[in-house]
PDB file of N, CA and C in Angstrom:
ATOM      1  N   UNK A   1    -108.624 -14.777-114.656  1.00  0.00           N
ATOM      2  CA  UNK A   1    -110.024 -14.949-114.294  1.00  0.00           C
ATOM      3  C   UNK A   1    -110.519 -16.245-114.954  1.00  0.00           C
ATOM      4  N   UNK A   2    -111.407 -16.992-114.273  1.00  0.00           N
ATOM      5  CA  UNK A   2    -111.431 -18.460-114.571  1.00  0.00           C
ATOM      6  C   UNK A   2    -113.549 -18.293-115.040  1.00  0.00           C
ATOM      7  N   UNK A   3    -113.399 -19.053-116.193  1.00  0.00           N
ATOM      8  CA  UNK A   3    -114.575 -19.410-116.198  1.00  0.00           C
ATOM      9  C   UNK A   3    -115.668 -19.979-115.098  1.00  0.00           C
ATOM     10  N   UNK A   4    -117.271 -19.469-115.686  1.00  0.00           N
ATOM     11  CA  UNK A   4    -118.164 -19.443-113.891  1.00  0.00           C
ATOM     12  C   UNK A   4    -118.105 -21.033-114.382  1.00  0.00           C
ATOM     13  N   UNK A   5    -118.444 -21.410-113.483  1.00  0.00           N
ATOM     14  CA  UNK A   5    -118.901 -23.156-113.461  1.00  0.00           C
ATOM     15  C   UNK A   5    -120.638 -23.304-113.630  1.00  0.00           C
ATOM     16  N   UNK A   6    -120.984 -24.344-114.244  1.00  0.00           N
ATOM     17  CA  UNK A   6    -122.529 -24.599-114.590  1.00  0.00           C
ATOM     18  C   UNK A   6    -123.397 -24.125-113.788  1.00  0.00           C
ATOM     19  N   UNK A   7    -123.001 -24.498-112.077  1.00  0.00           N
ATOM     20  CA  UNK A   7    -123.661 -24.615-110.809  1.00  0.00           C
ATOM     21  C   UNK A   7    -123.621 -22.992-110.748  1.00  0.00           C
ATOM     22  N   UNK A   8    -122.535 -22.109-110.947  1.00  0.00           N
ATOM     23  CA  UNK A   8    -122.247 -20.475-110.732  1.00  0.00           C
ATOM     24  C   UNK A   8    -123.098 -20.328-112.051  1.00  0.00           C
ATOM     25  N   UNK A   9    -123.505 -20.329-113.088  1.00  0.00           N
ATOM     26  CA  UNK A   9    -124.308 -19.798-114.034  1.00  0.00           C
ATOM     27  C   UNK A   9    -125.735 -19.791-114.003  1.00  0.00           C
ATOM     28  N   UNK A  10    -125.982 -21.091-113.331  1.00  0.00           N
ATOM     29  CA  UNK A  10    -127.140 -21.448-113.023  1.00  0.00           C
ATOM     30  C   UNK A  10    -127.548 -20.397-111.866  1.00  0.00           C
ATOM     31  N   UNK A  11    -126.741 -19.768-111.425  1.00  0.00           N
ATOM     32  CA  UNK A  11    -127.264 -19.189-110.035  1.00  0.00           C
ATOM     33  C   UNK A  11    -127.210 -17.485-110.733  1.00  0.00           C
ATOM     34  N   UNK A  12    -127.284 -17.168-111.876  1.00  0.00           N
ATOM     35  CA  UNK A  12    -127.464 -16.168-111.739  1.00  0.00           C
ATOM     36  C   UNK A  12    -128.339 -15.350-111.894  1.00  0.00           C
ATOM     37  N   UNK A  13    -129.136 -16.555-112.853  1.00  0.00           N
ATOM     38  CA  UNK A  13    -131.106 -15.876-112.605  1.00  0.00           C
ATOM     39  C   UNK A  13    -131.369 -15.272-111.378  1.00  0.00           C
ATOM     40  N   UNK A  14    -130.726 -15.947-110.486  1.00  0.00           N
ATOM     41  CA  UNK A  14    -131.185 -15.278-108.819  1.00  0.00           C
ATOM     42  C   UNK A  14    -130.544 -13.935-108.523  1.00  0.00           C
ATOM     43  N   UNK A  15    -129.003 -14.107-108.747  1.00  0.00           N
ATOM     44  CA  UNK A  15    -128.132 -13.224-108.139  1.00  0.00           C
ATOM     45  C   UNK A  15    -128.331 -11.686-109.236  1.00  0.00           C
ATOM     46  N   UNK A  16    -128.930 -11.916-110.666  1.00  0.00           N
ATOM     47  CA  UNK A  16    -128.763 -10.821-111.722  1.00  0.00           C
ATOM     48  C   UNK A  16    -130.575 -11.045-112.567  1.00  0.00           C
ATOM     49  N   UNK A  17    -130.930 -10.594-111.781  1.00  0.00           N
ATOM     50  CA  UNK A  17    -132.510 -10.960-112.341  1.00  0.00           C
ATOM     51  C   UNK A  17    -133.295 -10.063-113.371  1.00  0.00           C
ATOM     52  N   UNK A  18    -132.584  -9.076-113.686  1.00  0.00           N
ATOM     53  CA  UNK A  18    -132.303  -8.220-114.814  1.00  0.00           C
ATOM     54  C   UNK A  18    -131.592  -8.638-116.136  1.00  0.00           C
ATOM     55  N   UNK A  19    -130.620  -9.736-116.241  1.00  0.00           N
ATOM     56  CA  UNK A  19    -129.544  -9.954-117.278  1.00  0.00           C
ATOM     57  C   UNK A  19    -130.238 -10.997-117.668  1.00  0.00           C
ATOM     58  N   UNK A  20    -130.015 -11.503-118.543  1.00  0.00           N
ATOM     59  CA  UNK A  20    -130.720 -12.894-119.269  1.00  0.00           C
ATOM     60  C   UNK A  20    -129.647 -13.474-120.477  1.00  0.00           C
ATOM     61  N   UNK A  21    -129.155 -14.704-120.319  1.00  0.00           N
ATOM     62  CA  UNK A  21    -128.384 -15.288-120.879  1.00  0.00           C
ATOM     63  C   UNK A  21    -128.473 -14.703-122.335  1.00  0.00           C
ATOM     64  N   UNK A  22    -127.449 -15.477-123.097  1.00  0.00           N
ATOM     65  CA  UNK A  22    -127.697 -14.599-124.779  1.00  0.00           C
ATOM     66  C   UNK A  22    -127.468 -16.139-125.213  1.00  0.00           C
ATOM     67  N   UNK A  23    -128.243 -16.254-126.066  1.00  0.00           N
ATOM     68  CA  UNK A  23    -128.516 -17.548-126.772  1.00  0.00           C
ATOM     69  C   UNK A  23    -127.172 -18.075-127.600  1.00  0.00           C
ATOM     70  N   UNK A  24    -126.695 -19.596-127.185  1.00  0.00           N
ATOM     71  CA  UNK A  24    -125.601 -19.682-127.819  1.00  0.00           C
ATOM     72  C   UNK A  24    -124.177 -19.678-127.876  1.00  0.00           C
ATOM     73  N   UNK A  25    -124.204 -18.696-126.638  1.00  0.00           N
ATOM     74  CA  UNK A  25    -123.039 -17.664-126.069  1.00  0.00           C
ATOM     75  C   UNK A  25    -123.032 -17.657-124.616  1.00  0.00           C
ATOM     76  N   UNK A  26    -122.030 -17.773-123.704  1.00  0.00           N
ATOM     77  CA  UNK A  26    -121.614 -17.664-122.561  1.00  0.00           C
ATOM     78  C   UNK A  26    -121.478 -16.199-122.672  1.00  0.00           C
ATOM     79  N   UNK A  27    -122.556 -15.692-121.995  1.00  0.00           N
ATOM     80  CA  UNK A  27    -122.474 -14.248-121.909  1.00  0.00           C
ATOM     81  C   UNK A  27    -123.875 -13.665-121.806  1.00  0.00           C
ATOM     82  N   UNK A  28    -124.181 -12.219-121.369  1.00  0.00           N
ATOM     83  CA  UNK A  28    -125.204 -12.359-120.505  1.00  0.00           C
ATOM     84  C   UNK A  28    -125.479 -10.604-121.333  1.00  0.00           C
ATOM     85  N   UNK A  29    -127.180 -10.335-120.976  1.00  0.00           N
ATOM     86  CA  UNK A  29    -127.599  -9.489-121.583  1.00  0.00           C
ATOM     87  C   UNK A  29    -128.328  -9.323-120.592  1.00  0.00           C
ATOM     88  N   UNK A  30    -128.633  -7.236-121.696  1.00  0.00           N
ATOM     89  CA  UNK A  30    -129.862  -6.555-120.808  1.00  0.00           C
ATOM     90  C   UNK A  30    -129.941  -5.433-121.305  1.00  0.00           C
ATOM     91  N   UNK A  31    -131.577  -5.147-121.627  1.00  0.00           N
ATOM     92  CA  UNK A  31    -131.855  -3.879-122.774  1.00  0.00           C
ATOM     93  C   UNK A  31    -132.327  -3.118-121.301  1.00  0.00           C
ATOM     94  N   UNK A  32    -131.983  -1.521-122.209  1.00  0.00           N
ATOM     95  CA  UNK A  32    -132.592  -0.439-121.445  1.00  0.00           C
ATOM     96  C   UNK A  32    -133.445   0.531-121.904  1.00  0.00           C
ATOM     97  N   UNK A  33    -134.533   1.292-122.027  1.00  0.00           N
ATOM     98  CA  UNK A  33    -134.761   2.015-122.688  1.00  0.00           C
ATOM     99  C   UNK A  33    -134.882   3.263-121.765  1.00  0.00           C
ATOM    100  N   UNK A  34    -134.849   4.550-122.510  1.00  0.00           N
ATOM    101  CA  UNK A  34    -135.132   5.719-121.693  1.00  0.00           C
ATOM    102  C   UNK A  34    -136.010   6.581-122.484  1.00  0.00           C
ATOM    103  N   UNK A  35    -136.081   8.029-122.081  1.00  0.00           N
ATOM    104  CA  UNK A  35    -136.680   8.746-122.821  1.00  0.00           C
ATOM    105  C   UNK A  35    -136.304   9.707-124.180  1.00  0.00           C
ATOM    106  N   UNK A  36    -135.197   9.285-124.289  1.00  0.00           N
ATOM    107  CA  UNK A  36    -134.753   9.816-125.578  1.00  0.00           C
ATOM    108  C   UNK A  36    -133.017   9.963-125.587  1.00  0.00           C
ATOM    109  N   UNK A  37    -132.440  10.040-127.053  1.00  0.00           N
ATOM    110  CA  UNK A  37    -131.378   9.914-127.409  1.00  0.00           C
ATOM    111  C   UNK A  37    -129.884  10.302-126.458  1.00  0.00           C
ATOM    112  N   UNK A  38    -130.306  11.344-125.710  1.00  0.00           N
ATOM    113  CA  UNK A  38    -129.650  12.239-124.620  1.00  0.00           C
ATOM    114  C   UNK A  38    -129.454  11.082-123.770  1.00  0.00           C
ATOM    115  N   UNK A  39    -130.487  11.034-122.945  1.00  0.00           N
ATOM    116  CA  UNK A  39    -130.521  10.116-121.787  1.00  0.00           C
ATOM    117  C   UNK A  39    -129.737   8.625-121.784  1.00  0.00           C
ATOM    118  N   UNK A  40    -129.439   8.030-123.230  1.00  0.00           N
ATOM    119  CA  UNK A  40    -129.068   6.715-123.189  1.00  0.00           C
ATOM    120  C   UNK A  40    -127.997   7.117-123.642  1.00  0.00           C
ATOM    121  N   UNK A  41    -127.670   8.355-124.687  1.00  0.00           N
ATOM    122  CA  UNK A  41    -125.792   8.659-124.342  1.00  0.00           C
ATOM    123  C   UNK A  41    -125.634   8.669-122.987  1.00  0.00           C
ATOM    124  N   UNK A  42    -125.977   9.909-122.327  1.00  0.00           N
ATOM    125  CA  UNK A  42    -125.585  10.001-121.132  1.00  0.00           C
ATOM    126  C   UNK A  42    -125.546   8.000-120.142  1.00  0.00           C
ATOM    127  N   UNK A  43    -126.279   7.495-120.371  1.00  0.00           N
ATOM    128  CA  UNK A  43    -126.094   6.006-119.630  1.00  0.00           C
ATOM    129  C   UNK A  43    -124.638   4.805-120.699  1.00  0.00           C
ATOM    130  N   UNK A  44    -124.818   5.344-121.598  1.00  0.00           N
ATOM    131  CA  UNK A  44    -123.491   4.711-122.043  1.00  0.00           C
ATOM    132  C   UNK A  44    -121.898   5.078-122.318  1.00  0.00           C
ATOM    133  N   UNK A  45    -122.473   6.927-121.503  1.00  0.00           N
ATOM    134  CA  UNK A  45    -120.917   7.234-120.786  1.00  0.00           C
ATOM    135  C   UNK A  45    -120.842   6.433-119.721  1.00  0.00           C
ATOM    136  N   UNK A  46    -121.953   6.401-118.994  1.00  0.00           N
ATOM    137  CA  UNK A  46    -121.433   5.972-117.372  1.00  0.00           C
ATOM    138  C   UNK A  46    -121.057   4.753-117.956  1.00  0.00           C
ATOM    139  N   UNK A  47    -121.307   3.690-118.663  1.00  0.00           N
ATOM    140  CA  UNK A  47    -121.014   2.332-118.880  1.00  0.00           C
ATOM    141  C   UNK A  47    -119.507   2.634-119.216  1.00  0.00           C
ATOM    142  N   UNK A  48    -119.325   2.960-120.364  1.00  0.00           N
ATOM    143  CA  UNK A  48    -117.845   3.312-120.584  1.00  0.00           C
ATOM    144  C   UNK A  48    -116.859   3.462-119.460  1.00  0.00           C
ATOM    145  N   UNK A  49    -117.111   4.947-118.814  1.00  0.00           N
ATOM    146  CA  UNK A  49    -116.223   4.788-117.540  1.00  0.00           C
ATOM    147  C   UNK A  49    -116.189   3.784-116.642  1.00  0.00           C
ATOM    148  N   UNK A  50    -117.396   3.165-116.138  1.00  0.00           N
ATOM    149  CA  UNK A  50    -116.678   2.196-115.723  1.00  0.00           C
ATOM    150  C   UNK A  50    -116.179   1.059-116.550  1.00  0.00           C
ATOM    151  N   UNK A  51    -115.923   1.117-117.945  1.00  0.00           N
ATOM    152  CA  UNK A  51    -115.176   0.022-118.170  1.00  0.00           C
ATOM    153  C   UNK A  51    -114.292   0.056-118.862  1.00  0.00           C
ATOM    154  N   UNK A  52    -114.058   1.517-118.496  1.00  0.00           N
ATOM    155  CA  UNK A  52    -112.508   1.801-118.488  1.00  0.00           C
ATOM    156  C   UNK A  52    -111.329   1.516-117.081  1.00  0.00           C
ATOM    157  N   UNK A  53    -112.580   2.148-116.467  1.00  0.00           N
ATOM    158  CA  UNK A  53    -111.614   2.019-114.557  1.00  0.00           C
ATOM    159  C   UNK A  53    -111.651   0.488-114.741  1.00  0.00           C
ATOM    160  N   UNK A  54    -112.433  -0.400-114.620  1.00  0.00           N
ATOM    161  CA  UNK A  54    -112.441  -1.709-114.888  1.00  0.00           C
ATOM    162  C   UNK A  54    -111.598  -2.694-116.019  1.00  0.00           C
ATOM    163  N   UNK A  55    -111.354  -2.151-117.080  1.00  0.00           N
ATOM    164  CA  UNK A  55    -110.581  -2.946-117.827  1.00  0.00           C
ATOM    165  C   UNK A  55    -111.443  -4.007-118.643  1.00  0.00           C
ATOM    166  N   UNK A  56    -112.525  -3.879-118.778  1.00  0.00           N
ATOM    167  CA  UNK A  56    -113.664  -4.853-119.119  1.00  0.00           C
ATOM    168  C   UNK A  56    -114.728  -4.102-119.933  1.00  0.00           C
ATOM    169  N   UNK A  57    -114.330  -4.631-120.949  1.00  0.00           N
ATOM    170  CA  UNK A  57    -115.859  -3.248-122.040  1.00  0.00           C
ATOM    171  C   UNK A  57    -116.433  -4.323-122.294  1.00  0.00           C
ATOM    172  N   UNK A  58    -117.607  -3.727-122.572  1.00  0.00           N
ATOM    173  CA  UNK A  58    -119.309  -4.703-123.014  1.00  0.00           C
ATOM    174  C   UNK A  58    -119.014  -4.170-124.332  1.00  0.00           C
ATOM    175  N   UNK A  59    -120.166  -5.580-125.020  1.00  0.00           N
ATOM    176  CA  UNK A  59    -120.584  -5.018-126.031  1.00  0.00           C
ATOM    177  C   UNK A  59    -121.918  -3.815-125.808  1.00  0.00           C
ATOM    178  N   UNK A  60    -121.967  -2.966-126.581  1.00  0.00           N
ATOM    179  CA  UNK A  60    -122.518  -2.159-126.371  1.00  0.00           C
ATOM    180  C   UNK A  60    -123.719  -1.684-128.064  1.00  0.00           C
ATOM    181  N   UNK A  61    -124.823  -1.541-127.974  1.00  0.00           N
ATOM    182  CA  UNK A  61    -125.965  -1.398-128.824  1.00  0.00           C
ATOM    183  C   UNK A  61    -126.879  -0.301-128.484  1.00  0.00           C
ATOM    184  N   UNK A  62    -126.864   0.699-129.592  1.00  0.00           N
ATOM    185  CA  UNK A  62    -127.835   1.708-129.038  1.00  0.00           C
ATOM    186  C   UNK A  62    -128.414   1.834-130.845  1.00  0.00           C
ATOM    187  N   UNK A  63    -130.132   1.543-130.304  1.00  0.00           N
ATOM    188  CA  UNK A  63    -131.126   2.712-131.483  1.00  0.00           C
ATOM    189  C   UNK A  63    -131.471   3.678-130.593  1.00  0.00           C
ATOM    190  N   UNK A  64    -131.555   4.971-131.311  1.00  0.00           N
ATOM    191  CA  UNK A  64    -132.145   6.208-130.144  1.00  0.00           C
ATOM    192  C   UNK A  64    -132.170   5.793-128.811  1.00  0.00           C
ATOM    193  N   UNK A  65    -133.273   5.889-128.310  1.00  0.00           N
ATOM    194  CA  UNK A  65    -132.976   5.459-126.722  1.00  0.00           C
ATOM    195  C   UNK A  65    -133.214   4.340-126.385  1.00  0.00           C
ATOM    196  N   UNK A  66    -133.128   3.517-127.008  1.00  0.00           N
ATOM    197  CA  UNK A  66    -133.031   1.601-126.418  1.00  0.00           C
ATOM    198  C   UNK A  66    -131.106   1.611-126.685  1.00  0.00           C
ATOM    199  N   UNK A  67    -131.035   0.589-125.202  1.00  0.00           N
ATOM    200  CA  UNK A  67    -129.016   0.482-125.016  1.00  0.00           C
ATOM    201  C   UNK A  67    -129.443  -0.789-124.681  1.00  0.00           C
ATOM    202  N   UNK A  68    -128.882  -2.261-125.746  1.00  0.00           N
ATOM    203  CA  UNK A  68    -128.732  -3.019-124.959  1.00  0.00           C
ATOM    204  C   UNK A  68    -126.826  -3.446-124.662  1.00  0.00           C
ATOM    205  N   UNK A  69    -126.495  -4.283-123.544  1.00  0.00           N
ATOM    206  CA  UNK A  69    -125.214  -4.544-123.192  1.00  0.00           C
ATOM    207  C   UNK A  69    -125.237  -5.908-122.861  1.00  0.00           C
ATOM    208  N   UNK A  70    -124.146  -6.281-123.387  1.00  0.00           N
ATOM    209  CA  UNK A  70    -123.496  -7.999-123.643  1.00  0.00           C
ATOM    210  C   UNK A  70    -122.379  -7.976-122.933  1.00  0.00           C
ATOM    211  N   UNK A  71    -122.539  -8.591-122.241  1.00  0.00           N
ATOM    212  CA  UNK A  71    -121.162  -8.750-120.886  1.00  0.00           C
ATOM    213  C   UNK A  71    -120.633 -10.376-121.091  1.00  0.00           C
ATOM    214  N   UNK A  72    -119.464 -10.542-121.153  1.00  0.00           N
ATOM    215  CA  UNK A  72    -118.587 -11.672-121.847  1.00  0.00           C
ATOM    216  C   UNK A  72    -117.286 -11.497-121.274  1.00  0.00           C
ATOM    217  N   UNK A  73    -116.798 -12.440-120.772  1.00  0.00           N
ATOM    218  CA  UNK A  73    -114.977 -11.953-121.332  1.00  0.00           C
ATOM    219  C   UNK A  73    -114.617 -12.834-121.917  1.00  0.00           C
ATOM    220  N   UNK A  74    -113.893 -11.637-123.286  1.00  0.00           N
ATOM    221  CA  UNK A  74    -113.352 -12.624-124.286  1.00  0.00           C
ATOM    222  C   UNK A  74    -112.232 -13.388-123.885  1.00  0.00           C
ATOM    223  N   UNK A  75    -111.037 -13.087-123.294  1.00  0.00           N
ATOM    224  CA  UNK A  75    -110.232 -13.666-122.687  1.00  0.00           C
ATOM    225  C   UNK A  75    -110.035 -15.071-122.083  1.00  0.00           C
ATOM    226  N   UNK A  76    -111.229 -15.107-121.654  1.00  0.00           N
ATOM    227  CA  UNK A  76    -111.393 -16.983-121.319  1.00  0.00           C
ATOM    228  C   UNK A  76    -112.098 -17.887-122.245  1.00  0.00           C
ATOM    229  N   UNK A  77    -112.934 -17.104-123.162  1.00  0.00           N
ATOM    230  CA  UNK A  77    -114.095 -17.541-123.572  1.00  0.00           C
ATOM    231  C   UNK A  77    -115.413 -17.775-123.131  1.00  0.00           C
ATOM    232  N   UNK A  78    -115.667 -16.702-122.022  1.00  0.00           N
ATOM    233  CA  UNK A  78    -117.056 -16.662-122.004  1.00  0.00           C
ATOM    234  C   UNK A  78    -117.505 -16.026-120.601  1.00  0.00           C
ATOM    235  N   UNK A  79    -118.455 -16.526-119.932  1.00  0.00           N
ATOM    236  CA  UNK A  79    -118.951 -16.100-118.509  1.00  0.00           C
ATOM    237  C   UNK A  79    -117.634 -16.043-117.438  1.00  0.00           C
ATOM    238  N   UNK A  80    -117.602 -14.608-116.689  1.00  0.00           N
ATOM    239  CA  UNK A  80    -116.230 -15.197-115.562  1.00  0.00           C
ATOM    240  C   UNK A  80    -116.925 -14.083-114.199  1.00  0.00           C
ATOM    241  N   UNK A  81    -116.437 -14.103-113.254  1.00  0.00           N
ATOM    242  CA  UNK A  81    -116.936 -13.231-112.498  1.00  0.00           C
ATOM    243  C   UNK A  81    -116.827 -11.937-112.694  1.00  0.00           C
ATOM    244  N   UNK A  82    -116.030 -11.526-113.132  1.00  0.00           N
ATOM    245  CA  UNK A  82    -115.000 -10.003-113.709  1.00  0.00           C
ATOM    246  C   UNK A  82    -116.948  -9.739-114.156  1.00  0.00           C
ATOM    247  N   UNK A  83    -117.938 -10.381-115.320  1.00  0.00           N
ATOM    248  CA  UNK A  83    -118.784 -10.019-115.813  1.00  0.00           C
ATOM    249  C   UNK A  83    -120.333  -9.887-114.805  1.00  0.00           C
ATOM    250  N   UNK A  84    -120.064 -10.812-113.616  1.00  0.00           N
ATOM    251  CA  UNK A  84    -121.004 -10.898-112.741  1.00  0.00           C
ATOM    252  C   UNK A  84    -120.621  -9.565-111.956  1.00  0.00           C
ATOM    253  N   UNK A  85    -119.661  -9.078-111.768  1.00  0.00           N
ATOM    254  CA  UNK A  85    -119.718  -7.597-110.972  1.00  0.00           C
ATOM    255  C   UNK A  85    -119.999  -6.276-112.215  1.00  0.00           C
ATOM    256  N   UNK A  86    -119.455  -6.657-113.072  1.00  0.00           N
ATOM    257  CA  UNK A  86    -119.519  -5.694-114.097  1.00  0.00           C
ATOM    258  C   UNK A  86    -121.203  -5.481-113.726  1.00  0.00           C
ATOM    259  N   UNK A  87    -121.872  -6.660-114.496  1.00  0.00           N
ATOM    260  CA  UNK A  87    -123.780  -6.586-114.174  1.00  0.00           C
ATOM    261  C   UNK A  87    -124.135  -5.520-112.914  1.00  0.00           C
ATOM    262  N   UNK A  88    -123.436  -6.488-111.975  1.00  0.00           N
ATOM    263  CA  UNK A  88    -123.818  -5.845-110.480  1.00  0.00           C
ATOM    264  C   UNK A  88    -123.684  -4.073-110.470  1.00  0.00           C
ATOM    265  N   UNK A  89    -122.515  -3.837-110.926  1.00  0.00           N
ATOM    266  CA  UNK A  89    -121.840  -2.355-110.789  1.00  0.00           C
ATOM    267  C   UNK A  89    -122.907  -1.450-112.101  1.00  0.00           C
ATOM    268  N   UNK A  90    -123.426  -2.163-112.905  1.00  0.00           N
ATOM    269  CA  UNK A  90    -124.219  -1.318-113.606  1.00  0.00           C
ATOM    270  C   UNK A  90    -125.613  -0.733-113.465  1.00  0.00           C
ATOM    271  N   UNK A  91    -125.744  -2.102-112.747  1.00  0.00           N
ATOM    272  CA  UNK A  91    -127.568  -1.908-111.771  1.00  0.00           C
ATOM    273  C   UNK A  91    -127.607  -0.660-111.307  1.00  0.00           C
ATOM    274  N   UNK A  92    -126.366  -0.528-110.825  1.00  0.00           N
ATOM    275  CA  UNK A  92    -126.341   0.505-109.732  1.00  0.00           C
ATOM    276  C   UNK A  92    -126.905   1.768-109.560  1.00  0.00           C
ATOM    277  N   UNK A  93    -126.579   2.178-111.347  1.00  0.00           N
ATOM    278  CA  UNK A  93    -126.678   3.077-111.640  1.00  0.00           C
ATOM    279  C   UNK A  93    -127.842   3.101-112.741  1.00  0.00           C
ATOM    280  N   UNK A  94    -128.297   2.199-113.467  1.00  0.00           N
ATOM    281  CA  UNK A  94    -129.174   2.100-114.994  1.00  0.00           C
ATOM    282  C   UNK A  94    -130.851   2.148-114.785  1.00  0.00           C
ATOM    283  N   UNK A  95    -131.489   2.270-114.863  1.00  0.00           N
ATOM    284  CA  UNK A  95    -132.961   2.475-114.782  1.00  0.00           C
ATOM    285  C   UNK A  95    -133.274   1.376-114.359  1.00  0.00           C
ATOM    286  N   UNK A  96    -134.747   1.220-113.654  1.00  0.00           N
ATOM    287  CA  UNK A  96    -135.300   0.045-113.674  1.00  0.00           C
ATOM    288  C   UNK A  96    -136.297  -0.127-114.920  1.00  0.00           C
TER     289      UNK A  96
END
């Protein structure tokens, strides 16, 4: 998996309008909060499984019910698409 290119990073404010770069770091963020401790385990199983079926784990941050997730691959050093579907595949399922 090949690093995104400037022009592909630049485009993802559009394509991931939820994630927001992480300062510093090729790699991309996004807090969640819910209604309590239950609810954001239960959302950081679903993260897990898929990134287990996937092969791609986030960093992962939980106080009680705030989860935030850092999507990276270390492997190249930084932004790659593998992390732009990861984003995509989590929307899917995570609160607005």
């Amino acid at each position: 998996m090949a690093l995104l290119s400037p022009i592909e990073r630049a485009s993802l404010a559009e394509r991931l309008p939820l994630w927001r770069p992480v300062s510093g770091r090729q790699a991309l963020k996004r807090g969640f909060h819910f209604i309590d401790f239950k609810q954001a385990f239960a959302f950081m199983t679903q993260v897990a499984l898929l990134a287990e079926r996937r092969d791609h784990h986030p960093e992962i941050y939980n106080l009680y019910n705030r989860v935030e997730l850092i999507l990276t691959s270390h492997d190249v050093g930084g932004l790659s698409m593998r992390d732009v579907q990861m984003a995509e595949e989590i929307d899917t399922f995570a609160p607005r």
